[in-house]
Protein backbone atom coordinates (compact mmCIF):
# COMPACT_ATOMS: atom_id res chain seq x y z
CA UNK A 1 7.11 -11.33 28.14
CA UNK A 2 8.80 -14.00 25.40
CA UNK A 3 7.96 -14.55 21.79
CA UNK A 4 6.91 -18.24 22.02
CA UNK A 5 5.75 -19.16 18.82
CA UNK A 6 4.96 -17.81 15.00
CA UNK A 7 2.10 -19.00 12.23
CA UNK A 8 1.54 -17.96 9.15
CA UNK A 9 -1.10 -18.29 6.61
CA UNK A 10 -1.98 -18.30 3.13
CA UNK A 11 -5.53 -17.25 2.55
CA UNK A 12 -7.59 -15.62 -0.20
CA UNK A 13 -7.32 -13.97 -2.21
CA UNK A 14 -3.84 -13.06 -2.37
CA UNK A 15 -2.52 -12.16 1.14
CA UNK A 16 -0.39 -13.77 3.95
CA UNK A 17 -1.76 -13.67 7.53
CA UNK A 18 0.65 -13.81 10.54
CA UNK A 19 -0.01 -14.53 14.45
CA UNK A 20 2.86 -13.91 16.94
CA UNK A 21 2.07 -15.77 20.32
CA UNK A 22 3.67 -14.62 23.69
CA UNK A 23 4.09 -16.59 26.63
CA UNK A 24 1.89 -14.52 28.09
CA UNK A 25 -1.21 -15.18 26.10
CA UNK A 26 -1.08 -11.87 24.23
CA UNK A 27 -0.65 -12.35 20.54
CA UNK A 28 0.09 -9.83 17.90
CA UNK A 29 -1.10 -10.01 13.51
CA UNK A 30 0.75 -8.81 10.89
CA UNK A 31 0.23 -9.11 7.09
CA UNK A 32 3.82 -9.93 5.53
CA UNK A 33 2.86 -10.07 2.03
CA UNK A 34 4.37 -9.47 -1.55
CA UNK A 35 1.90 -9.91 -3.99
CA UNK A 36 2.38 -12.78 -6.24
CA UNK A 37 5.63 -13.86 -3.85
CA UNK A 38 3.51 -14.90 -0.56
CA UNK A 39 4.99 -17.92 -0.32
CA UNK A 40 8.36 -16.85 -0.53
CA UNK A 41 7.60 -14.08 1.99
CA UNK A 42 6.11 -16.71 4.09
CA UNK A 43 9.63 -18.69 4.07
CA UNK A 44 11.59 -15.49 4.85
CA UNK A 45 9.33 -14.96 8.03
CA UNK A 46 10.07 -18.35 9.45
CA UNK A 47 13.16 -18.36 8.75
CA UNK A 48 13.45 -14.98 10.86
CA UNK A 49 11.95 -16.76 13.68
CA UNK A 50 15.09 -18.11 14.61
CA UNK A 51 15.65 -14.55 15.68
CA UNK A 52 12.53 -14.13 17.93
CA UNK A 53 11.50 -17.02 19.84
CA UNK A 54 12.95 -16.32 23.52
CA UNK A 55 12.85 -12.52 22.52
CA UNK A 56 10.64 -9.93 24.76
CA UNK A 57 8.55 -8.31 21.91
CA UNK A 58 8.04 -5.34 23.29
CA UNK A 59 11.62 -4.45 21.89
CA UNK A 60 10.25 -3.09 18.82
CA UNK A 61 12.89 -0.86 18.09
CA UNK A 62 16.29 -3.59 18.96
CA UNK A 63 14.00 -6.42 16.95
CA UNK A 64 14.06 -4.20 13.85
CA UNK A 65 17.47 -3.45 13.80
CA UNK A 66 18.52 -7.07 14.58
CA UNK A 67 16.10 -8.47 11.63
CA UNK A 68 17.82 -5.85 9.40
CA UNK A 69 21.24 -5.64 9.91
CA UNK A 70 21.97 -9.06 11.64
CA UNK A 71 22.19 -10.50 7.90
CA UNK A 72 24.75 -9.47 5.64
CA UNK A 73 21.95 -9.41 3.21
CA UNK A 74 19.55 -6.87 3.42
CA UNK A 75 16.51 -5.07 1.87
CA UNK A 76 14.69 -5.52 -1.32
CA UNK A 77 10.99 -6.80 -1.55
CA UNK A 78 11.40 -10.04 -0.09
CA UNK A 79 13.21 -9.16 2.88
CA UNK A 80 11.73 -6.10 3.58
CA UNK A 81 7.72 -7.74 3.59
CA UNK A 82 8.69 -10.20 6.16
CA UNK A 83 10.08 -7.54 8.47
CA UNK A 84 7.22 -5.43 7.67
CA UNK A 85 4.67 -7.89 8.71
CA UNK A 86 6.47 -8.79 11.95
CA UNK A 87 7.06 -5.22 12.93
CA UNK A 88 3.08 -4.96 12.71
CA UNK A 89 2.51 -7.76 15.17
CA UNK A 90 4.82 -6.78 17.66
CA UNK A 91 3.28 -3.44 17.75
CA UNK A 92 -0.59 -5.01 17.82
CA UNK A 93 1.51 -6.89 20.78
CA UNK A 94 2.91 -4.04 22.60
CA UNK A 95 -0.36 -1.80 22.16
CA UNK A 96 -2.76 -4.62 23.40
CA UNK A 97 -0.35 -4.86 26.43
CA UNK A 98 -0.91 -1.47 27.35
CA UNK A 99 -4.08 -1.18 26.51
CA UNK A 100 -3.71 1.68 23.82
CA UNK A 101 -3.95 1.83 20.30
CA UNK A 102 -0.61 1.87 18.39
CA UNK A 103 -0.74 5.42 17.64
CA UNK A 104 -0.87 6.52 20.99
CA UNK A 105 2.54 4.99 21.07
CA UNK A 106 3.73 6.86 18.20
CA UNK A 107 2.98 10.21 19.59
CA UNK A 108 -0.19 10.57 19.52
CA UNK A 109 -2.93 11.24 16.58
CA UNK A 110 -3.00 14.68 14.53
CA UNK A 111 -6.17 13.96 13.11
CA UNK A 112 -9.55 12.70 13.96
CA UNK A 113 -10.30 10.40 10.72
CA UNK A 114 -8.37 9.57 7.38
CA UNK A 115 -9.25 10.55 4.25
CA UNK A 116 -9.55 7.53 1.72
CA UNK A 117 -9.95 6.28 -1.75
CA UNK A 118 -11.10 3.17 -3.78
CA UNK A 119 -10.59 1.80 -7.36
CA UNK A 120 -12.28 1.56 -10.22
CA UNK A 121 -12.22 0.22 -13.71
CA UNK A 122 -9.94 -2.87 -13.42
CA UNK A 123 -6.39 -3.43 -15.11
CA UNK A 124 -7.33 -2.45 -18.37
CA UNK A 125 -9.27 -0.11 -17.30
CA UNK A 126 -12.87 0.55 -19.06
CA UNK A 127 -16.74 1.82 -18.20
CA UNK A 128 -14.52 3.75 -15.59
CA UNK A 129 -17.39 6.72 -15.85
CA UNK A 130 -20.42 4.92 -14.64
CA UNK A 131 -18.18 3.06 -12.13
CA UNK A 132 -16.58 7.13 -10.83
CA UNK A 133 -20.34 7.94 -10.51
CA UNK A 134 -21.08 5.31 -8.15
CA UNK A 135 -18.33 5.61 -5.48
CA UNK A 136 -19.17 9.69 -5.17
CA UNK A 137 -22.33 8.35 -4.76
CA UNK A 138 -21.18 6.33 -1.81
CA UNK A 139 -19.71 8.68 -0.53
CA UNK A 140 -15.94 8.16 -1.52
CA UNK A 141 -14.35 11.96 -2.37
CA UNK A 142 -11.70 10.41 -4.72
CA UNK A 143 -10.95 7.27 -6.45
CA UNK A 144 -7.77 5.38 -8.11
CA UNK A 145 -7.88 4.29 -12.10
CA UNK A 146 -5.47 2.36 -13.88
CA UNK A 147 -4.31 5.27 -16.87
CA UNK A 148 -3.41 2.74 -19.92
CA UNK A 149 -3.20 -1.03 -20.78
CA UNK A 150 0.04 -2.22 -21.68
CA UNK A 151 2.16 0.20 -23.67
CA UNK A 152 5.03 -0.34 -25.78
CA UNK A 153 8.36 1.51 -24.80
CA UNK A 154 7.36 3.88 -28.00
CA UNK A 155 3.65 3.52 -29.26
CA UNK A 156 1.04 5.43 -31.06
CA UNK A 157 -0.27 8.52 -30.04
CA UNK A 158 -3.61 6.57 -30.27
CA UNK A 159 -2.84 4.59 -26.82
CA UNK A 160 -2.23 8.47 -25.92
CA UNK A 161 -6.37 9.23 -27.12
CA UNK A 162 -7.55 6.68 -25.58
CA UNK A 163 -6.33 6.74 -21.87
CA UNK A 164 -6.40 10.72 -22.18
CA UNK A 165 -10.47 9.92 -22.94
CA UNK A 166 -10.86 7.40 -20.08
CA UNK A 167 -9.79 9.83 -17.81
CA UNK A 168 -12.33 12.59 -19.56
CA UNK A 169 -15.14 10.08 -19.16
CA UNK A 170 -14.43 9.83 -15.40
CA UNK A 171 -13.57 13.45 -14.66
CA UNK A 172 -17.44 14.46 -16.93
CA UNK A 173 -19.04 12.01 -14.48
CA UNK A 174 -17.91 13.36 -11.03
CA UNK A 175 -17.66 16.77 -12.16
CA UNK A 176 -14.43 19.48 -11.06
CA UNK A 177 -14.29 18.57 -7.55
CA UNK A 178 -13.42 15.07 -6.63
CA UNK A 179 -10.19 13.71 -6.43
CA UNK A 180 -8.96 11.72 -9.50
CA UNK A 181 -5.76 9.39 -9.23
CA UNK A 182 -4.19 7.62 -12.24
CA UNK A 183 -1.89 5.05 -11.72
CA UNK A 184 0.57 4.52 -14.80
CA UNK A 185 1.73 0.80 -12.93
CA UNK A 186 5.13 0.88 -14.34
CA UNK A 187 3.43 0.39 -17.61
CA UNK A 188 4.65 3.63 -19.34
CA UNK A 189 7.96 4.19 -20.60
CA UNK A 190 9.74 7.48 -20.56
CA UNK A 191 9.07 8.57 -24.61
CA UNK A 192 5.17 7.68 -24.17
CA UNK A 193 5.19 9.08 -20.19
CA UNK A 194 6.12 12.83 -22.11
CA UNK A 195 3.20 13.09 -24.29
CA UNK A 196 0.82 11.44 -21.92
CA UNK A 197 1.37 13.44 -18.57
CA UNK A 198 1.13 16.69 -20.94
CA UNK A 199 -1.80 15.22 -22.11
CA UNK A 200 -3.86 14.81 -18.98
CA UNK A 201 -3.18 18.26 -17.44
CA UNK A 202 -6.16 19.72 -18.63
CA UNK A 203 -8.35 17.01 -16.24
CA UNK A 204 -6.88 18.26 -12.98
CA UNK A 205 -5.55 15.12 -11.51
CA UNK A 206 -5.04 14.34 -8.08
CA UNK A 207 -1.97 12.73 -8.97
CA UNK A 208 0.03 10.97 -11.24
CA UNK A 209 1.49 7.33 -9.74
CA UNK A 210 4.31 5.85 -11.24
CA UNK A 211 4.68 7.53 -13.99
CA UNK A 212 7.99 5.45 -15.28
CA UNK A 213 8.89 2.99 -13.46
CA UNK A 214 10.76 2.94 -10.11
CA UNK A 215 14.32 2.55 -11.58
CA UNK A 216 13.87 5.32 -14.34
CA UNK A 217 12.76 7.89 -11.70
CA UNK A 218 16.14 10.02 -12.08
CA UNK A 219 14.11 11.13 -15.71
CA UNK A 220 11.56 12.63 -13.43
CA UNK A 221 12.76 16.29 -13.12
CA UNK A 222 12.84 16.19 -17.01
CA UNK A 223 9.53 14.50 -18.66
CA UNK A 224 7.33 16.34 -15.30
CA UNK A 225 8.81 19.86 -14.74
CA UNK A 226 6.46 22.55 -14.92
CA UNK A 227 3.24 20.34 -14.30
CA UNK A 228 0.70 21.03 -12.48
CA UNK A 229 -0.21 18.31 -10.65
CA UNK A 230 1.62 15.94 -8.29
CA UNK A 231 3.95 13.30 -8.88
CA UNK A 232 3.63 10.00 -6.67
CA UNK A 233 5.41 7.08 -6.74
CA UNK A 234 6.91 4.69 -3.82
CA UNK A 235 5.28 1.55 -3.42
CA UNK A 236 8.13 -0.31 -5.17
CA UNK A 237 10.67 1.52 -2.38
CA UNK A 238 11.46 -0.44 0.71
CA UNK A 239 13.73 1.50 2.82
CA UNK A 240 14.46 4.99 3.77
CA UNK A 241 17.44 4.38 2.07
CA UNK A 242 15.43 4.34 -1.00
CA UNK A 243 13.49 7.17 -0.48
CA UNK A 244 16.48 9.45 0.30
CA UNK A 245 17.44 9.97 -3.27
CA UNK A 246 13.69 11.01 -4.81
CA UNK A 247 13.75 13.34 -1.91
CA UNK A 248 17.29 15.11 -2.25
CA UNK A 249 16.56 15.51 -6.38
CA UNK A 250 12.99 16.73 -5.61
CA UNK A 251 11.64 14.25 -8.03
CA UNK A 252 8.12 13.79 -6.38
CA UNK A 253 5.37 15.33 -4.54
CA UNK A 254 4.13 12.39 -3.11
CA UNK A 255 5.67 9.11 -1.21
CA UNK A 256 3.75 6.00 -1.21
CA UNK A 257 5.11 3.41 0.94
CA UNK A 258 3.30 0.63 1.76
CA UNK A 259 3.61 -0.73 4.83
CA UNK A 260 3.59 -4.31 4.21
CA UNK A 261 6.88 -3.86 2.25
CA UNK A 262 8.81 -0.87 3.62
CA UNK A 263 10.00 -2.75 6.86
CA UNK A 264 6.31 -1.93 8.91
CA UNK A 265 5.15 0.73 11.04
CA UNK A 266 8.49 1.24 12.53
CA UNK A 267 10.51 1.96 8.94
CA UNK A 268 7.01 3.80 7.39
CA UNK A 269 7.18 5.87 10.37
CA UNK A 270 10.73 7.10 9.68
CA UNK A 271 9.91 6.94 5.69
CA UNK A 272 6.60 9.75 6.47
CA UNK A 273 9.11 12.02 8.52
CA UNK A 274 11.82 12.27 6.29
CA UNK A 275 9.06 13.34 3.14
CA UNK A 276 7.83 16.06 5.63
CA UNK A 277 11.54 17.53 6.11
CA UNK A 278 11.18 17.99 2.04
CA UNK A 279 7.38 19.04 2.41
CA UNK A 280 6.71 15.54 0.59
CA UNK A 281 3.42 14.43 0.97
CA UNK A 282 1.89 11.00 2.23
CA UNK A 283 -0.40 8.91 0.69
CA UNK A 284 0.61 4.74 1.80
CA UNK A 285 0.01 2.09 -0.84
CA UNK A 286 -2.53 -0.81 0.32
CA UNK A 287 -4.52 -2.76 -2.21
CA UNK A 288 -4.20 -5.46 0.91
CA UNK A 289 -5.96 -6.48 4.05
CA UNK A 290 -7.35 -5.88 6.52
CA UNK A 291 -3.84 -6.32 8.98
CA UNK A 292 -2.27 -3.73 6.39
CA UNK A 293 -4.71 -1.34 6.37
CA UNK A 294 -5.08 -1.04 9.74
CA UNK A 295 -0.97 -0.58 10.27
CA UNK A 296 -0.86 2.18 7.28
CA UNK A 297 -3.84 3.91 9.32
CA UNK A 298 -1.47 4.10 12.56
CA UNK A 299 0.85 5.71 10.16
CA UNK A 300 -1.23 8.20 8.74
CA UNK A 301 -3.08 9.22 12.00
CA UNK A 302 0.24 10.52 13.58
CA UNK A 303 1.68 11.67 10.38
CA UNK A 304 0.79 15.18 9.94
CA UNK A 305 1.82 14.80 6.31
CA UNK A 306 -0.63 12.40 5.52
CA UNK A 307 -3.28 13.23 2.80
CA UNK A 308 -5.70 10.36 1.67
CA UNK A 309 -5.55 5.98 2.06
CA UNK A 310 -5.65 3.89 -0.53
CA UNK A 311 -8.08 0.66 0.75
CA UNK A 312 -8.95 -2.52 -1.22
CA UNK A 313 -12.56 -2.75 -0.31
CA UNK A 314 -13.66 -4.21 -3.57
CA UNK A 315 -10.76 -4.26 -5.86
CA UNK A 316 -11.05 -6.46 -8.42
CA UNK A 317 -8.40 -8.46 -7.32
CA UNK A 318 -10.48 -9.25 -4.24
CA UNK A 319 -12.77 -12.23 -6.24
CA UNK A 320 -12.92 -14.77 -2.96
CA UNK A 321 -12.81 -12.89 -0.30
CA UNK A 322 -12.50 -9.04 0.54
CA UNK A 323 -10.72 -7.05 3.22
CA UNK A 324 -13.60 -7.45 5.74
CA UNK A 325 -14.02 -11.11 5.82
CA UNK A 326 -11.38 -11.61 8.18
CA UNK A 327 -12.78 -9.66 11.03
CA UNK A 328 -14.71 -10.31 14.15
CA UNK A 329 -16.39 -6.75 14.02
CA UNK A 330 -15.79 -5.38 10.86
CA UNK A 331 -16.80 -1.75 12.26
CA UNK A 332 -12.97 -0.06 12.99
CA UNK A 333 -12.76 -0.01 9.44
CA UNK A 334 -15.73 1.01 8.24
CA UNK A 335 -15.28 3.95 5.86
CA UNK A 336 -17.64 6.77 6.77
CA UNK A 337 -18.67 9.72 3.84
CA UNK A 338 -15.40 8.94 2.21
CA UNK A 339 -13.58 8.90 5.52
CA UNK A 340 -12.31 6.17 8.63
CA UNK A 341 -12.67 7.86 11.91
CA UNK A 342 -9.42 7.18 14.35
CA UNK A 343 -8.78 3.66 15.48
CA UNK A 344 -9.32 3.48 19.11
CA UNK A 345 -8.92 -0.05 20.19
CA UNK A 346 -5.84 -1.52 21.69
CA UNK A 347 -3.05 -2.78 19.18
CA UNK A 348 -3.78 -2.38 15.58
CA UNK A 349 -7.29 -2.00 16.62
CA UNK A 350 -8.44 -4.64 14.59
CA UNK A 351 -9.92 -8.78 15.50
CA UNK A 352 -8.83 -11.12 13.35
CA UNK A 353 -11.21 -14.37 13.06
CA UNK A 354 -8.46 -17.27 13.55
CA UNK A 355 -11.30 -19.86 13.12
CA UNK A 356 -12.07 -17.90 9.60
CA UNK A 357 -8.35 -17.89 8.17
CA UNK A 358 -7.70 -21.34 9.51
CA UNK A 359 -10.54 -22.78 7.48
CA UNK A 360 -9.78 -20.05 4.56
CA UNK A 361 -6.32 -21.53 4.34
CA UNK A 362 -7.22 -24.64 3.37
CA UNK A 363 -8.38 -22.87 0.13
CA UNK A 364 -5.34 -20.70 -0.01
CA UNK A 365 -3.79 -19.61 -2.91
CA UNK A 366 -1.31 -19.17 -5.69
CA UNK A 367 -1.60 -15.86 -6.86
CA UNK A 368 0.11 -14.24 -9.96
CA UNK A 369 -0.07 -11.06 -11.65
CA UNK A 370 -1.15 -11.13 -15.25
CA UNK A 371 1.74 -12.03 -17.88
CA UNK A 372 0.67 -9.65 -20.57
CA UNK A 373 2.82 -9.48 -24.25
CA UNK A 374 2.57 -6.62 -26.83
CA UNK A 375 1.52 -7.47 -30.50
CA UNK A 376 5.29 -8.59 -31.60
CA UNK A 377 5.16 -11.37 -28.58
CA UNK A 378 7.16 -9.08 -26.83
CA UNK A 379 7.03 -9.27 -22.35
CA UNK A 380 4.80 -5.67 -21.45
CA UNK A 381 4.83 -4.67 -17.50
CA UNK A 382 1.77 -4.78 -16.11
């Protein structure tokens, strides 16, 4: 079997589809994406394909390597997504070959169905209790909120008072037992991360993600020690390699890799087992598609480490189209009580509708995340 020919896509509302063809008539999907860079993921992917026409793609393993360390260059965002989204087709390739679903190939599952979660209450987060309410009601067991707006690098304690009551309005709704995740997004600095992860103890989260931001995490040990809650972070990591230090200074209780970005199934794989030598747990970032859900499930399902799934199903970055569009048979990923029983189809388990991206990429799109400023004009992260 040869690697004949690659396409990529650009389709709503912010994701990049690829197709792998074989000369054999088996083709594989992947979903090598960076949000708000999809184009220049797109070019990195192409220009990789200079490495895999002619090649059998069942080498998952030699293909990886060669992708990573045949350029002198290597790593970061960019680089990483393109691999990432690659890797996935060639294992929806090598599974639909055999007839198995990828995690058969990866050992096997260690659990029947995944636990997952959903959002609520938007970037600057707000009527977060009513919204909590509903997706118990559906039958979600936890959900993900946004903890602050912007915040300046030292603000008043009043930013403090009001995410602190956000999160009291969502915990009063859903009452002791469901699972409440707040995502600081970079957006809190080390002075205002002290007071505020203090702050929130009393609510019982499920965990804390990001609480600085990725290249501040060596502060870890001293704003979060004696907590007691968990720490995530991860999705801004895209190798092992970058994961190694958080796990030798015991800086987290939870990885989040996502696999659009790490380098795949292949590099997520080695990213899950290297958190369970340090009894790290893992919980994969994936406000994506369908193609990246479906490759962080693989993950998860032979990962005995794994916890919970983030899924996009109605984010509100999803305004033109959501993660279901895009399939033939939307029911492999149909969440179930709060939970997505095991994939069981061949490859990644999931159809993509070619016909439906084709015409959606005519719409495509030029997504960017928000540029937000403090009150002195000052650049805030989002």
């Amino acid at each position: 079997m040869k690697i004949t020919r690659l396409q990529t896509w650009l389709v709503p509302p912010r994701w990049c589809f690829l197709k792998i063809e074989t000369d054999e008539g088996i083709c594989g999907w992947g979903e090598p994406v960076l949000e708000g860079r999809a184009a220049t993921v797109e070019a990195a992917v192409l220009e990789f394909a200079d490495y895999l026409i002619g090649r059998d793609p069942r080498r998952i393993e030699d293909i990886w390597q060669t992708l990573y360390r045949g350029g002198f260059y290597r790593g970061g965002p960019i680089l990483m997504s393109a691999i990432a989204g690659i890797d996935q087709a060639l294992w929806d390739i090598k599974g639909k070959a055999l007839g198995v679903p990828v995690h058969e190939l990866l050992g096997g599952a260690v659990r029947d169905k995944m636990r997952m979660y959903c959002w609520i209450g938007g970037d600057r987060p707000n009527d977060v209790g009513r919204q909590a309410a509903e997706v118990v009601a559906k039958g979600f067991t936890a959900f993900k909120m946004n903890g602050t707006p912007e915040l300046q690098i030292v603000d008043s304690h009043a930013k403090v008072d009001d995410a602190v009551a956000r999160v009291a309005e969502a915990r009063a709704a859903v009452g002791p037992d469901v699972g409440i995740a707040i995502d600081f997004h970079g957006r809190v600095h080390r002075p205002m991360a002290k007071a505020l992860l203090k702050e929130l103890e009393p609510f019982h989260p499920m965990f804390v993600e990001e609480p600085v931001l990725a290249e501040q995490l060596h502060c870890l040990p001293q704003i979060a020690s004696g907590l007691g809650y968990p720490i995530a972070t991860g999705e801004r990591m895209f190798t092992r390699y970058d994961f190694r230090p958080i796990m030798e200074g015991r800086m987290v209780d939870i990885i989040q890799p996502d696999i659009s970005h790490c380098g795949g199934i292949t590099e997520g794989r080695k990213i899950a087992t290297l958190a369970e030598t340090y009894d790290v747990a893992l919980a994969p970032h994936c406000p994506l598609g369908p193609i990246a859900l479906a490759s962080c499930l693989h993950v998860d399902f032979v990962s005995h480490n794994a916890f919970i799934q983030e899924q996009s199903m109605g984010i509100h970055y999803n305004r033109d189209n959501d993660v279901l569009d895009y399939l033939v048979d939307p029911a492999p990923l149909k969440i179930e009580n709060g939970f997505l029983p095991l994939l069981d189809r061949p490859g990644l388990g999931v159809e993509i509708n070619e016909e439906f991206v084709i015409e959606r990429a005519k719409v495509g799109h030029r997504w960017r995340n928000p540029e937000w400023r403090h009150a002195d004009g000052s650049v805030s992260e989002w």
